[in-house]
N, C-alpha and C. Protein backbone atom coordinates (compact mmCIF):
# COMPACT_ATOMS: atom_id res chain seq x y z
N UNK A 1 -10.44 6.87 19.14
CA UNK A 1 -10.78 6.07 18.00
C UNK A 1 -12.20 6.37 17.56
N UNK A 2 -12.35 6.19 16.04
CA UNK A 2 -13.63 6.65 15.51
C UNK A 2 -14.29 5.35 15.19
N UNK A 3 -15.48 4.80 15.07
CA UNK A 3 -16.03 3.67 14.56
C UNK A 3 -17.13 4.10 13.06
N UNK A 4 -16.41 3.07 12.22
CA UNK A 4 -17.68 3.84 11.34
C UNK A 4 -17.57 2.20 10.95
N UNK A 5 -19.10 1.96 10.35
CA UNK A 5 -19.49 0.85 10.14
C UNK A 5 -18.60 -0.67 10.76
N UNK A 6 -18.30 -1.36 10.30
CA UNK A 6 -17.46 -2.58 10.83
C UNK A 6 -15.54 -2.27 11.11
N UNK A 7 -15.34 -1.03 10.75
CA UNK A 7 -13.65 -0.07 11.03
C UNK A 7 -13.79 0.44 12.17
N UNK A 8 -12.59 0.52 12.47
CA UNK A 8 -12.55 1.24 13.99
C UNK A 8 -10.98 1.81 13.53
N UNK A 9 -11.04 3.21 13.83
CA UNK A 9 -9.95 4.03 12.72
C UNK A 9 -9.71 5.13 14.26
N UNK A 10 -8.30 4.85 13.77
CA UNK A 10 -7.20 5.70 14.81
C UNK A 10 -7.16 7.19 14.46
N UNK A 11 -7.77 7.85 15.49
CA UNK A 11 -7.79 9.26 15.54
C UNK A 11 -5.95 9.77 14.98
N UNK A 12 -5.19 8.89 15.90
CA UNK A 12 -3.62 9.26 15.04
C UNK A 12 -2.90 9.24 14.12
N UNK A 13 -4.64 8.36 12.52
CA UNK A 13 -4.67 8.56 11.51
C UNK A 13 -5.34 9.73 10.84
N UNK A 14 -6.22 10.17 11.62
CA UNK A 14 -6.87 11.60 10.92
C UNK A 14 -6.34 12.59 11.40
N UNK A 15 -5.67 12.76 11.81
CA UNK A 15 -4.64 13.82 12.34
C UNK A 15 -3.13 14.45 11.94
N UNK A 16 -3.22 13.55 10.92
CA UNK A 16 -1.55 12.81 10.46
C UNK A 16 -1.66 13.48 9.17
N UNK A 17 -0.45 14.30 8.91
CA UNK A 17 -0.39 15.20 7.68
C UNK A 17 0.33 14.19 6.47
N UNK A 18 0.36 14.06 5.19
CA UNK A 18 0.78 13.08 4.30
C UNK A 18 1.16 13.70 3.05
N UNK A 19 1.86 13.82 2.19
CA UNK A 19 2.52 13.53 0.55
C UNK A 19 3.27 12.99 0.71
N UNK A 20 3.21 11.56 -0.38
CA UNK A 20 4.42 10.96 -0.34
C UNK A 20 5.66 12.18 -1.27
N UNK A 21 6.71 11.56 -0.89
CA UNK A 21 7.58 12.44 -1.41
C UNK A 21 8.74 11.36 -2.09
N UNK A 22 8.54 10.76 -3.30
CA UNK A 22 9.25 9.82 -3.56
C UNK A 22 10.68 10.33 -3.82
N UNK A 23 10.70 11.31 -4.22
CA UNK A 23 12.42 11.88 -4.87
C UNK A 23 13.39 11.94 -2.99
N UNK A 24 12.68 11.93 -2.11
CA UNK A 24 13.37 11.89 -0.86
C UNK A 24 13.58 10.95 -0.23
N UNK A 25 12.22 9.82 -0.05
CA UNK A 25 12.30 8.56 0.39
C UNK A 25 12.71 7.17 -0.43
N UNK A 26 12.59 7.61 -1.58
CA UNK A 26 13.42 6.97 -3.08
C UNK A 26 12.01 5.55 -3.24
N UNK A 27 11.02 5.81 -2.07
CA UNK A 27 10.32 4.66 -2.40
C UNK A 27 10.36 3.60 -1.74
N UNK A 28 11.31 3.97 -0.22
CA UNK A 28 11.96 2.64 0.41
C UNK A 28 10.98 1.21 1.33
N UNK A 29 9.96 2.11 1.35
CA UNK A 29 8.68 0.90 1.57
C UNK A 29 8.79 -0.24 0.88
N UNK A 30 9.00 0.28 -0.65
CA UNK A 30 9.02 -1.42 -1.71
C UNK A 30 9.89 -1.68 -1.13
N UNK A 31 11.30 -1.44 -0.70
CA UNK A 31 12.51 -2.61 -0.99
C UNK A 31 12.95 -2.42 0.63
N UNK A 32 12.72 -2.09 2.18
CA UNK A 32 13.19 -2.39 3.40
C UNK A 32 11.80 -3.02 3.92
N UNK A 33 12.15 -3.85 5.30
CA UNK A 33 10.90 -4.30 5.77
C UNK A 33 11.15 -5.83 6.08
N UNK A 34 10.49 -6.17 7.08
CA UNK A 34 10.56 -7.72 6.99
C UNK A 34 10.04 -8.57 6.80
N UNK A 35 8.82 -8.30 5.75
CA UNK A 35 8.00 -9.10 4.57
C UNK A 35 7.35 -8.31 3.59
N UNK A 36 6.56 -8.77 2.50
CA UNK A 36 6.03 -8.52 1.85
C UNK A 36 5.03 -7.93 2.26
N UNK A 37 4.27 -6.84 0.69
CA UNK A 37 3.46 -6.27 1.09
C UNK A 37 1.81 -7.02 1.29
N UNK A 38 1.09 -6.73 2.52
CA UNK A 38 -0.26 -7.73 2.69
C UNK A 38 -0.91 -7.92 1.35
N UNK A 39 -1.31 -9.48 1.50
CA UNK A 39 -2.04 -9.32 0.26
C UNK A 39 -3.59 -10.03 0.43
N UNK A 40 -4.63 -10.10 -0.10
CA UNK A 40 -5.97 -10.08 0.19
C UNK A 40 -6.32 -11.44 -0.89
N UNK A 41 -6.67 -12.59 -0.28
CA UNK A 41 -6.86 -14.02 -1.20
C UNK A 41 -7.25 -13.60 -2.62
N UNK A 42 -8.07 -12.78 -3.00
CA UNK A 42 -8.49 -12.23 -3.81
C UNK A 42 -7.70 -11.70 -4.97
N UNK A 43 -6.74 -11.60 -4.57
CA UNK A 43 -5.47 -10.48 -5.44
C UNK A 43 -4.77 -11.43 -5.96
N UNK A 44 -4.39 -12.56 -5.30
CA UNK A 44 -3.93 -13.64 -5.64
C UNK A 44 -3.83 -13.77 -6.85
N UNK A 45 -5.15 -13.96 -7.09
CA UNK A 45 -6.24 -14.84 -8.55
C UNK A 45 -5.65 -13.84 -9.60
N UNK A 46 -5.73 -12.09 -8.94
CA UNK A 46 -5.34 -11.31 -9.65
C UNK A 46 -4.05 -11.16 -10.56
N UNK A 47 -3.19 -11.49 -9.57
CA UNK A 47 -1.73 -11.73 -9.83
C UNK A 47 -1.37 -12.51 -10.61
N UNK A 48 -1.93 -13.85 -10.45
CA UNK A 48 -1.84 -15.10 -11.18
C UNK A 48 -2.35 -14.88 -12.36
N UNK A 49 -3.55 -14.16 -12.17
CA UNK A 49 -4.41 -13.73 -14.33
C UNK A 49 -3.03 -12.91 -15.20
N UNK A 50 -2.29 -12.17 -14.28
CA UNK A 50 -1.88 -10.46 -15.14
C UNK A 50 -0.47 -11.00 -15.20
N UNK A 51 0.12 -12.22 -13.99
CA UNK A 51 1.52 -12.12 -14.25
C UNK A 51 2.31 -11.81 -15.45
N UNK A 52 1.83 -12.80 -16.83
CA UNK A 52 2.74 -12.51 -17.96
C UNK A 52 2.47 -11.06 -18.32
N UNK A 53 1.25 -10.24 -18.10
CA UNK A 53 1.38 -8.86 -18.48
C UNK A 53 2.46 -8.37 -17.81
N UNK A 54 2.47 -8.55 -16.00
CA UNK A 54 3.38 -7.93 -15.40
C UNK A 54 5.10 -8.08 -15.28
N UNK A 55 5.43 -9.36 -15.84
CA UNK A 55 6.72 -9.76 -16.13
C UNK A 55 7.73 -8.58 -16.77
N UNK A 56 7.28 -8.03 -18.11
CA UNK A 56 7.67 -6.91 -18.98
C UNK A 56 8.66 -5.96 -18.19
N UNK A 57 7.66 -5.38 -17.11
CA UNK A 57 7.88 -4.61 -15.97
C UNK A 57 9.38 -4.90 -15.00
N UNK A 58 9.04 -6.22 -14.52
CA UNK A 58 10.06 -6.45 -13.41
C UNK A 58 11.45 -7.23 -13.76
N UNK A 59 12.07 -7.25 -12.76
CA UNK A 59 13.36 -7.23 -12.98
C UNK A 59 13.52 -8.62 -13.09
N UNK A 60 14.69 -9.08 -13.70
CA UNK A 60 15.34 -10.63 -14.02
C UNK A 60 14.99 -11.27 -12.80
N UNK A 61 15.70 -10.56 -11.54
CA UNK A 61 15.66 -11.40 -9.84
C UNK A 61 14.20 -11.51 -9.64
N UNK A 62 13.13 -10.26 -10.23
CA UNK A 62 12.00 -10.72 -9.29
C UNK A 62 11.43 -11.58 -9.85
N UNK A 63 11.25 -11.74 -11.47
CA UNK A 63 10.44 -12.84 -12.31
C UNK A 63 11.34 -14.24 -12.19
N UNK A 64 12.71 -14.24 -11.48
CA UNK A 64 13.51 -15.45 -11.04
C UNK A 64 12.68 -16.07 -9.58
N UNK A 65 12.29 -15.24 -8.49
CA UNK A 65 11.74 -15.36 -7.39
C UNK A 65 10.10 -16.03 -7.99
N UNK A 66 9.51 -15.10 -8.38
CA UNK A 66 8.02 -15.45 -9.14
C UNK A 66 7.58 -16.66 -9.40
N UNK A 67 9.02 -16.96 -10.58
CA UNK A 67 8.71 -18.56 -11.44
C UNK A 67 9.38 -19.51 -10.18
N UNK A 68 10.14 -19.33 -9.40
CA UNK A 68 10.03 -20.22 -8.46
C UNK A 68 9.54 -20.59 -7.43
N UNK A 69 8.84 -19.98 -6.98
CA UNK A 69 7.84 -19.93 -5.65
C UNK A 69 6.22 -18.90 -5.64
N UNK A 70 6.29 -18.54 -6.70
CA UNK A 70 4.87 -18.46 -7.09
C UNK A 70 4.53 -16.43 -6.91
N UNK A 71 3.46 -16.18 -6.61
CA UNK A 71 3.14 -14.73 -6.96
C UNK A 71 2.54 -14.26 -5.59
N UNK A 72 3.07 -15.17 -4.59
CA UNK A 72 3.09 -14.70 -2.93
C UNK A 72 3.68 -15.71 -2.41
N UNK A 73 3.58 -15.33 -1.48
CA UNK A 73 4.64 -16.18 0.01
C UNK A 73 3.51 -15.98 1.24
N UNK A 74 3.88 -15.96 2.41
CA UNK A 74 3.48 -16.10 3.66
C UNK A 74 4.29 -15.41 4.75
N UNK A 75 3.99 -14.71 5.67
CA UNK A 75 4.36 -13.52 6.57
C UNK A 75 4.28 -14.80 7.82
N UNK A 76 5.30 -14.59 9.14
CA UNK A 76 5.38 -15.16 9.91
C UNK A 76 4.08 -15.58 10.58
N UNK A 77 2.94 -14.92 10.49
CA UNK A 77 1.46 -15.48 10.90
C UNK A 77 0.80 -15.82 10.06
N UNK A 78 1.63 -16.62 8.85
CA UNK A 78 0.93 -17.32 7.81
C UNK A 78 -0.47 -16.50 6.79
N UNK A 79 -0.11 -14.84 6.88
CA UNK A 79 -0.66 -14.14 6.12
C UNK A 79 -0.17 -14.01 4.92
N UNK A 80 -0.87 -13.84 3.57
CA UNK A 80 -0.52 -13.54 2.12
C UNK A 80 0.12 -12.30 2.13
N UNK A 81 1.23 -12.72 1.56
CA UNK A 81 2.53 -11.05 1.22
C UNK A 81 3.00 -11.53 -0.26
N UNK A 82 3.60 -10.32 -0.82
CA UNK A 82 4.19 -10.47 -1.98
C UNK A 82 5.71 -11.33 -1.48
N UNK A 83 6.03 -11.91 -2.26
CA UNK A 83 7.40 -12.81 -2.01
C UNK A 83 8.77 -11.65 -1.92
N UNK A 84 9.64 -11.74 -1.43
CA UNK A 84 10.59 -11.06 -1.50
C UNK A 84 11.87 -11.46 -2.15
N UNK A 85 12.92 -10.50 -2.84
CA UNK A 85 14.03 -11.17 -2.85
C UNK A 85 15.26 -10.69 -1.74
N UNK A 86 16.27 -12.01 -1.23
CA UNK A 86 17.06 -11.82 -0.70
C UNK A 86 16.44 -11.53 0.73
N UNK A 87 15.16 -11.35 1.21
CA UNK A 87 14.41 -11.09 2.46
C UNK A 87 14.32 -9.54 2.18
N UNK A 88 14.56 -8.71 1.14
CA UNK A 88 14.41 -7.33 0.71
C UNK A 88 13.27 -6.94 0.58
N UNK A 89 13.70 -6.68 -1.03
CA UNK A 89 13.02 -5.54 -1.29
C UNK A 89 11.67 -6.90 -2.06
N UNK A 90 10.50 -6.03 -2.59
CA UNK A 90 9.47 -6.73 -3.09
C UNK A 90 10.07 -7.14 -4.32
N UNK A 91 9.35 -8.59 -4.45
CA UNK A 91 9.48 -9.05 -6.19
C UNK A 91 9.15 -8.14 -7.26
N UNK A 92 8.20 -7.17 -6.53
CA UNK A 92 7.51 -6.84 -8.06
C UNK A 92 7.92 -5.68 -8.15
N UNK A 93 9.42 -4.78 -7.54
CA UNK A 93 10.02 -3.64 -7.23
C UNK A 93 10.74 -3.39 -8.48
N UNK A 94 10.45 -2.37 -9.18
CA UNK A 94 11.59 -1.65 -10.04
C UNK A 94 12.64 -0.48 -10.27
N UNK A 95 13.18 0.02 -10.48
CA UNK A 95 13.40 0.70 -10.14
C UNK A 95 14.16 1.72 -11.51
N UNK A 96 13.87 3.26 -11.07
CA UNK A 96 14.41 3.71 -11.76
C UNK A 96 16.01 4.47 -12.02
N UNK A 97 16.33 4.94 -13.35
CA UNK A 97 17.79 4.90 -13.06
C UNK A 97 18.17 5.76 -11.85
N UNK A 98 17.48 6.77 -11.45
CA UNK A 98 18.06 7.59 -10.62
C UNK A 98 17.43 6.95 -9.25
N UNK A 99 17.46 5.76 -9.06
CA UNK A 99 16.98 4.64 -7.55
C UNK A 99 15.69 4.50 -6.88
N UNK A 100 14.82 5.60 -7.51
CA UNK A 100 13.55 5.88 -6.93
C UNK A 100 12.88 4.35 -7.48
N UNK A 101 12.17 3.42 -6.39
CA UNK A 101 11.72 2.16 -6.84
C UNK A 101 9.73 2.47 -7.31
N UNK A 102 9.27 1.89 -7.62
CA UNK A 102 8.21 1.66 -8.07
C UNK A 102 7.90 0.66 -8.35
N UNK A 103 6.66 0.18 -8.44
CA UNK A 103 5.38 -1.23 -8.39
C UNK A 103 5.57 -1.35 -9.89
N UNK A 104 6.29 -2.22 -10.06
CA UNK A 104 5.64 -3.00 -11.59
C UNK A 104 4.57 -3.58 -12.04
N UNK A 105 3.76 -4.09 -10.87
CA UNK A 105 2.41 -4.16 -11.21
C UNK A 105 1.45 -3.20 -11.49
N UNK A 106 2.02 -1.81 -11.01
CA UNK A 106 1.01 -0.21 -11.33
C UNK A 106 1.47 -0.02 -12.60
N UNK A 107 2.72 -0.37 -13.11
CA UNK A 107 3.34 0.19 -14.03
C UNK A 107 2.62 -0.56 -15.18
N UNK A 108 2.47 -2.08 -15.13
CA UNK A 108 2.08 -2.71 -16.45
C UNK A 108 0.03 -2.04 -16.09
N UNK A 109 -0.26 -1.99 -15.24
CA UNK A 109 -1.67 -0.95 -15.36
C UNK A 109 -1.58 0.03 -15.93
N UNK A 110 -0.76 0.95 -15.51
CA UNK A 110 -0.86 2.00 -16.23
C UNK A 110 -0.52 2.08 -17.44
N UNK A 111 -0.10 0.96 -18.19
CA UNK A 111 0.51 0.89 -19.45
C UNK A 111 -0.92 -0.01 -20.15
N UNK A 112 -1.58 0.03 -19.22
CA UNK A 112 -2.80 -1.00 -19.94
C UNK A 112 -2.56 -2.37 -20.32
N UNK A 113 -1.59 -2.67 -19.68
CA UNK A 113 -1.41 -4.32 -20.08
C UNK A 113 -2.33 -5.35 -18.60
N UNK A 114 -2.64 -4.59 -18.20
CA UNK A 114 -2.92 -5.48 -16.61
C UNK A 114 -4.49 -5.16 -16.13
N UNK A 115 -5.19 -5.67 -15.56
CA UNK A 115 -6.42 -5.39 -15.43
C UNK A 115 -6.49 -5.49 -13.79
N UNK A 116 -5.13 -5.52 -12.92
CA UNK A 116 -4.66 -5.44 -11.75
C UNK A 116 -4.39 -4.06 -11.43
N UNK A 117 -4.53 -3.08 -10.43
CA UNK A 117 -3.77 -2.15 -10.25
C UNK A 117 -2.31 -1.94 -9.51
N UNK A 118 -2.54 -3.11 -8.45
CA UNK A 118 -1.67 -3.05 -7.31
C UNK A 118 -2.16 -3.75 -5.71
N UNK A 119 -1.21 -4.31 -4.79
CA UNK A 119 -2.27 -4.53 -4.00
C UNK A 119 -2.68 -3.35 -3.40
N UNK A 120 -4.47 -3.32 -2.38
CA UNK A 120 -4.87 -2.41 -1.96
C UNK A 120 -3.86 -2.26 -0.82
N UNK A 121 -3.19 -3.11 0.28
CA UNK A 121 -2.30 -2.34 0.79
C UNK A 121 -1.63 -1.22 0.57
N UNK A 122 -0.61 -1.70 -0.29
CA UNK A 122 0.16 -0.94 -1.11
C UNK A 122 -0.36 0.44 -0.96
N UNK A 123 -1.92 0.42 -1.93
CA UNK A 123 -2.30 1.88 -2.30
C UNK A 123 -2.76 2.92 -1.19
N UNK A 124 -2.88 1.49 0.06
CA UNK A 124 -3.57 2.50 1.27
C UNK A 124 -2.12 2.38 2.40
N UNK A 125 -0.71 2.40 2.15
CA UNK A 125 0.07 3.19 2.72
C UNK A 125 0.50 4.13 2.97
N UNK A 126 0.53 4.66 4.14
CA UNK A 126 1.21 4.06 5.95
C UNK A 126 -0.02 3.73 6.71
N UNK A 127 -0.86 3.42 6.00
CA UNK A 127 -2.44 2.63 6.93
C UNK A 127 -2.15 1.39 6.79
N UNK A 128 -2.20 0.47 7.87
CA UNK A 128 -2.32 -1.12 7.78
C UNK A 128 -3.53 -1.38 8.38
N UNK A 129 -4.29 -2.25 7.79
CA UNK A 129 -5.21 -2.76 8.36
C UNK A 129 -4.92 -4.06 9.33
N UNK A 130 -5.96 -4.11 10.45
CA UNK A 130 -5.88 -5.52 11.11
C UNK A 130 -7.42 -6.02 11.24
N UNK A 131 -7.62 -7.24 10.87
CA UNK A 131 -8.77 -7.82 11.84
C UNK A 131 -9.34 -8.16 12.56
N UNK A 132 -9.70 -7.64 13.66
CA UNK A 132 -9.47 -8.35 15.25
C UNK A 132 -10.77 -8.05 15.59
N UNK A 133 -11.46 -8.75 16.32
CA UNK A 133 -12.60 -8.61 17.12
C UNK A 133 -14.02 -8.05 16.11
N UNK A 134 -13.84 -8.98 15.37
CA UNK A 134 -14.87 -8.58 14.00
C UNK A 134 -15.12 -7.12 13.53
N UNK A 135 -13.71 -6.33 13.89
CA UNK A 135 -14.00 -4.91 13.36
C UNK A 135 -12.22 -5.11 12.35
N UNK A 136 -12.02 -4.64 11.44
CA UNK A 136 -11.11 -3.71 10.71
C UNK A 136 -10.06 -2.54 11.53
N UNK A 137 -9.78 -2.85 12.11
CA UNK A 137 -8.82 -1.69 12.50
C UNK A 137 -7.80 -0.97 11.38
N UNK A 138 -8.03 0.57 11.35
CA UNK A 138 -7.37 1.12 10.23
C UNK A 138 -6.20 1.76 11.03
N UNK A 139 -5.00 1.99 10.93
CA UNK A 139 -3.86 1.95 11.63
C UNK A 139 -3.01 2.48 11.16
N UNK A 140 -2.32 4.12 11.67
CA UNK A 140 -1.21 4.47 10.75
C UNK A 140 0.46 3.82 11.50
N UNK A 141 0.59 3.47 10.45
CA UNK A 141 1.95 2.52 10.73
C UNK A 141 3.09 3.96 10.44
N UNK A 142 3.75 4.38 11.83
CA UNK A 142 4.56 5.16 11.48
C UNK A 142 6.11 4.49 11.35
N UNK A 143 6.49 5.31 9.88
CA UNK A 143 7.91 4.71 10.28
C UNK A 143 8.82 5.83 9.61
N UNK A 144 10.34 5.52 9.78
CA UNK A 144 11.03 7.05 9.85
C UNK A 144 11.34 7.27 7.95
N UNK A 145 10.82 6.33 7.66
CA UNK A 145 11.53 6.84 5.73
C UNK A 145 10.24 7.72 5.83
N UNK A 146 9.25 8.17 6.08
CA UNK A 146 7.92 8.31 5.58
C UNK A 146 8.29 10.08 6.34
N UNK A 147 9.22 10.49 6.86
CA UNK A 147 9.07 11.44 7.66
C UNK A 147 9.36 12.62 6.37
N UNK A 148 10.18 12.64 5.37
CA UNK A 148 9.30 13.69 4.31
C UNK A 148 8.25 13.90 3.76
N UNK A 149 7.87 12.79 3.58
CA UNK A 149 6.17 12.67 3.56
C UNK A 149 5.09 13.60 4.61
N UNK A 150 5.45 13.14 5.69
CA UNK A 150 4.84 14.42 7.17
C UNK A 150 5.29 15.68 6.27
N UNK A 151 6.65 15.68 6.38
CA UNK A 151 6.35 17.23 6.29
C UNK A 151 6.34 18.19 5.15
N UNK A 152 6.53 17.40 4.03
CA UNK A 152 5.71 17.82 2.62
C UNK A 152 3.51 17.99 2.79
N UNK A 153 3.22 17.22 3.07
CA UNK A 153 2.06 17.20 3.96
C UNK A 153 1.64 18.26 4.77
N UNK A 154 2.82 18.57 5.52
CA UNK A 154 2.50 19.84 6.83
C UNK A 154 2.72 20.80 6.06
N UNK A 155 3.53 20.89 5.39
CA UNK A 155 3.65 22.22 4.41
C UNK A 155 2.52 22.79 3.41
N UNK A 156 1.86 21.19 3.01
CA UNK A 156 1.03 21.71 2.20
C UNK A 156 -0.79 21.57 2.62
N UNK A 157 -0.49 21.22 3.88
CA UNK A 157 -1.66 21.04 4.53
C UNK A 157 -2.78 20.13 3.83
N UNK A 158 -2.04 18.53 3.16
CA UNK A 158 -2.96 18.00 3.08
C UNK A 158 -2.70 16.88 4.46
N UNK A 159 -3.91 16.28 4.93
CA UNK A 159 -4.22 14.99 5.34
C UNK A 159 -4.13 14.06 4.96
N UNK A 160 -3.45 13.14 5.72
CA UNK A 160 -3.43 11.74 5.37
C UNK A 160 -4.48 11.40 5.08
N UNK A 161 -5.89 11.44 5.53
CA UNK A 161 -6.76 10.87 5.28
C UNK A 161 -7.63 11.71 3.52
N UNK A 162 -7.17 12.57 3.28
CA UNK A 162 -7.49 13.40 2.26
C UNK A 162 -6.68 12.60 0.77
N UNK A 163 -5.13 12.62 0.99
CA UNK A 163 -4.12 11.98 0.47
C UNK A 163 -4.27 10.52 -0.19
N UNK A 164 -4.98 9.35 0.99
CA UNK A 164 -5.84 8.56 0.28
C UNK A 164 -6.90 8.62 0.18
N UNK A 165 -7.29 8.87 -0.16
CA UNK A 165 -8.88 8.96 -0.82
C UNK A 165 -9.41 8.38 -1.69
N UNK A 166 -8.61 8.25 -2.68
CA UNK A 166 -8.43 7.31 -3.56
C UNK A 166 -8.64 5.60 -3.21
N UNK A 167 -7.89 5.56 -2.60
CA UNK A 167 -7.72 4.32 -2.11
C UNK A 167 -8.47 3.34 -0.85
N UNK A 168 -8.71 4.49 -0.41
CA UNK A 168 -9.58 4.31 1.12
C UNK A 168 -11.30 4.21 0.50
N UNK A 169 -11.39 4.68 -0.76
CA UNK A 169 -12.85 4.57 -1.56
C UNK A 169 -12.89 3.16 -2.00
N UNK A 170 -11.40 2.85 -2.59
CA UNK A 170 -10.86 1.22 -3.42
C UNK A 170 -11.72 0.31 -2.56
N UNK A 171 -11.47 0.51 -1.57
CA UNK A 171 -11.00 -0.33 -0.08
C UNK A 171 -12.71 -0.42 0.52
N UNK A 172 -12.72 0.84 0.76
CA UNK A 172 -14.40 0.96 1.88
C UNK A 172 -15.58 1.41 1.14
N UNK A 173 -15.51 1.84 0.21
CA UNK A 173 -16.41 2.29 -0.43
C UNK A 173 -16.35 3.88 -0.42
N UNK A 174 -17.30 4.71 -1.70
CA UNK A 174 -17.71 5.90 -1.57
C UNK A 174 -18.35 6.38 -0.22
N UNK A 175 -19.27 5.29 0.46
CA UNK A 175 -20.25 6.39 1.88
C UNK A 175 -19.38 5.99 2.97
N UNK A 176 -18.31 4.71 2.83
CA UNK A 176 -17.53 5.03 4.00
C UNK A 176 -17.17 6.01 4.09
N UNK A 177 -16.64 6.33 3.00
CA UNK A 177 -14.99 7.26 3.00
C UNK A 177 -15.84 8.76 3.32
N UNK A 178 -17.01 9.15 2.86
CA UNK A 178 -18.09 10.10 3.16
C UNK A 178 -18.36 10.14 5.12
N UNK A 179 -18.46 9.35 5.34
CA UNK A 179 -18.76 8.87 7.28
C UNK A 179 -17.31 9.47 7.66
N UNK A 180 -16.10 9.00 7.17
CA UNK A 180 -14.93 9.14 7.41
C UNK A 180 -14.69 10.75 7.49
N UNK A 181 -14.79 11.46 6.55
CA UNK A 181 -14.19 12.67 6.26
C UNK A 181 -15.91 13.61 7.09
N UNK A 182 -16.57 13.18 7.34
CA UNK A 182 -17.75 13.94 7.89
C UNK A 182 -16.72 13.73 9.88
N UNK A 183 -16.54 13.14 10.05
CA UNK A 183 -15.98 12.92 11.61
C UNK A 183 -14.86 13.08 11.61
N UNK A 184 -13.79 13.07 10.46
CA UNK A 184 -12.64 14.18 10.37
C UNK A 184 -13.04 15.52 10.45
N UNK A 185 -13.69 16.27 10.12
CA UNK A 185 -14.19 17.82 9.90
C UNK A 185 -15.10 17.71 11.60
N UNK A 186 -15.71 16.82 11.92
CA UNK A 186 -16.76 17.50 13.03
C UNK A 186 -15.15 17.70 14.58
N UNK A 187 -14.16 16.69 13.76
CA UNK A 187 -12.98 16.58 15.14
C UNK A 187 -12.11 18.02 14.94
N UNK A 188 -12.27 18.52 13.58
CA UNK A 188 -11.43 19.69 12.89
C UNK A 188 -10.24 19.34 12.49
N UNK A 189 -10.21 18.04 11.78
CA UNK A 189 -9.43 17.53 11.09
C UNK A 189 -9.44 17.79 9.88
């Protein structure tokens, strides 16, 4: 394990080859699982500002789930998740005709209706974060839909930790993510 500022990040995350490969895994993160995706008190507020932008987007069942129980739920340790339907797939899951699902909340962003992007979970998956012992633990959550992903990744020799970058900047900042990729390269990652 590497420590950089208040994170403590799993070497079996910088090691870990990554593209998602949606045309293979169809996206199955949004819609298998046995809660929602984490969500950060903060996003909440978010959700709650953009919903009517994001409605447009999602499907009859999820804006049926939404208007009845609100723009999260609670994970068996009483953590913030997106609500689910049926114990499925996410509320805010769409999908396209050929089954590949997608975030309706990225979608009404990217359409400029939303001033939300998505939650940062979301953007920093197969990393879960935990909080424990006043550090951040960054954590690659392996699971078997994600295994074209590896090896689209191995093929093309990017890194998971390269892959988000994006997101891991969202999340930690520019000089984390700088600390991060300086102790990926000194490991020869």
């Amino acid at each position: 394990m590497i420590i950089i500022d208040n994170t403590v990040v799993s070497e079996d995350f910088l090691k870990a080859w990554f593209i998602c490969d949606l045309p293979r895994c169809k996206g199955d993160c949004c819609v298998k699982g046995d809660t929602g995706a984490p969500l950060d008190e903060s996003e909440i507020s978010l959700l709650e500002d953009n919903i009517d932008n994001i409605k447009p987007f999602m499907s009859q069942r999820g804006i049926a789930i939404v208007e009845q129980s609100g723009v999260f739920d609670y994970d068996e340790n009483g953590n913030f998740v997106t609500p689910l339907i049926n114990d499925q797939e996410c509320a805010f899951t769409g999908f396209h005709e050929n089954g590949v699902s997608y975030c309706t909340i990225e979608k009404a962003y990217e359409a400029g209706k939303s001033s939300f992007r998505k939650p940062v979970s979301c953007h920093l998956y197969p990393l879960r974060l935990v909080e424990k012992d006043g550090f951040i633990h960054v954590n690659y959550h392996h699971w078997s839909i994600c295994v074209p992903a590896i090896r689209k990744g191995e093929a093309s020799g990017v890194a998971l930790y390269r892959f988000l970058k994006e997101a891991l900047i969202r999340r930690f900042g520019t000089a984390w993510y700088a600390k991060l990729e300086k102790e990926a390269k000194s490991k020869g990652y």
